[in-house]
Protein backbone atom coordinates (compact mmCIF):
# COMPACT_ATOMS: atom_id res chain seq x y z
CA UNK A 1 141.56 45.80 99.57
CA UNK A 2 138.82 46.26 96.94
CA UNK A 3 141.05 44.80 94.26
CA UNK A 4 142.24 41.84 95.92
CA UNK A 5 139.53 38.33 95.33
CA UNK A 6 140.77 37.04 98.88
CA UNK A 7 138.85 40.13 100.80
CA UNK A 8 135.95 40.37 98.13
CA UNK A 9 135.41 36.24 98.51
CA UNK A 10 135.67 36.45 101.95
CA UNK A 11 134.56 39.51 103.78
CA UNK A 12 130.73 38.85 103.87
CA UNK A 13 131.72 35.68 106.05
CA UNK A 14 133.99 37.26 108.06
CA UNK A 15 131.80 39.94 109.05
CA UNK A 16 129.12 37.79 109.83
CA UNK A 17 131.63 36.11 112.17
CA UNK A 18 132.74 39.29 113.81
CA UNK A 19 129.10 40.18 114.79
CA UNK A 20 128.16 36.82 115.85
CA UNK A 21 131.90 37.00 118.11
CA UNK A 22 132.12 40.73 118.72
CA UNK A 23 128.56 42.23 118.64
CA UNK A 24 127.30 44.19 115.73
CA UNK A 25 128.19 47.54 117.64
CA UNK A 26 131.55 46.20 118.32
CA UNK A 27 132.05 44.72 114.50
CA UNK A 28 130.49 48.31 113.21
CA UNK A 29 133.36 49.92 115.39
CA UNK A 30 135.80 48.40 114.30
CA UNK A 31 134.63 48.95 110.28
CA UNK A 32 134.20 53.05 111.22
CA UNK A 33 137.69 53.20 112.41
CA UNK A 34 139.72 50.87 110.03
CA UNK A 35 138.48 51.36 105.98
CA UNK A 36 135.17 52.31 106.64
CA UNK A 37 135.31 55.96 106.49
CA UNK A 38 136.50 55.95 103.08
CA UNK A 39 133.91 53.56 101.62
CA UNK A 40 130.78 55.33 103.97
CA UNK A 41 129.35 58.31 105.00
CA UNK A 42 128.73 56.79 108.39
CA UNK A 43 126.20 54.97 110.30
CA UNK A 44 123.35 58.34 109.96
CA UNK A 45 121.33 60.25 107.53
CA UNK A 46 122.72 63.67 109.37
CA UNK A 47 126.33 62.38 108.66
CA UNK A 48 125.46 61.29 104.82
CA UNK A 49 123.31 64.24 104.39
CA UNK A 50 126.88 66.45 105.79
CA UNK A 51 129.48 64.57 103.98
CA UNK A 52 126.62 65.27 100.58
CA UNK A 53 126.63 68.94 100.83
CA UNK A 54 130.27 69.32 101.76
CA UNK A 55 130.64 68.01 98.37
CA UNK A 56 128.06 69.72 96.83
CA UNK A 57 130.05 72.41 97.30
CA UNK A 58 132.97 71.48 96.16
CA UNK A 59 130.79 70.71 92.62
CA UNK A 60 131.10 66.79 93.42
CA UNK A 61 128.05 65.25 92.86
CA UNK A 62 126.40 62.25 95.55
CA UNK A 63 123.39 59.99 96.27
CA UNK A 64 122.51 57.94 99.35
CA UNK A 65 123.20 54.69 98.09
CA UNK A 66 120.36 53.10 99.80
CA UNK A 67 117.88 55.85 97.70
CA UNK A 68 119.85 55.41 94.59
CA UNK A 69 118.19 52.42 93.52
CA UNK A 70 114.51 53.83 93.57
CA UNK A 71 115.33 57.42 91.48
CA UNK A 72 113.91 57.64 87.96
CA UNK A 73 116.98 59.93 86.94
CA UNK A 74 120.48 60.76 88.47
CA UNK A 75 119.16 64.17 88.92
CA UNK A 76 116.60 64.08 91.20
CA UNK A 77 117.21 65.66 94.80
C-alpha cells in the first residue's frame, strides 16, 4: 500500500472522511484491524512500551515515534 501514489495521495482525505462518517473510534477500529498493526504499536504507551522491549530483546532496536523527534542522539532511553 505504502508504495502505491494512489493510497499515499489519498489516504489523509479519506481518513478524514471516515471520521467525519464513521466516528474517530469507529475509523481507529477499523485502521487497528486492517494494516494498522503492522505500521503501529497501538493506540497506548503500555502497548508501545511492550511491543519496544519485546524487541529489545530480540536485539532490535525502537523509539516512540512521537519522542523521536525531540532526542539529541539515537541512543538515548
Amino acid at each position: 500500500m505504502m508504495s502505491s501514489n494512489l493510497f499515499i495521495n489519498y489516504s489523509l482525505g479519506a481518513m478524514l472522511t471516515m471520521y467525519k462518517i464513521f466516528g474517530v473510534r469507529f475509523t481507529n477500529f477499523l485502521v487497528n484491524k486492517t494494516a494498522g498493526e503492522v505500521f503501529t504499536s497501538g493506540e497506548t504507551v503500555k502497548s508501545l512500551t511492550k511491543d519496544i522491549e519485546e524487541l529489545s530483546k530480540r536485539n532490535i532496536k525502537g523509539v516512540g515515534n512521537y519522542v523521536a523527534e525531540g532526542l539529541h542522539s539515537m541512543d538515548e532511553r
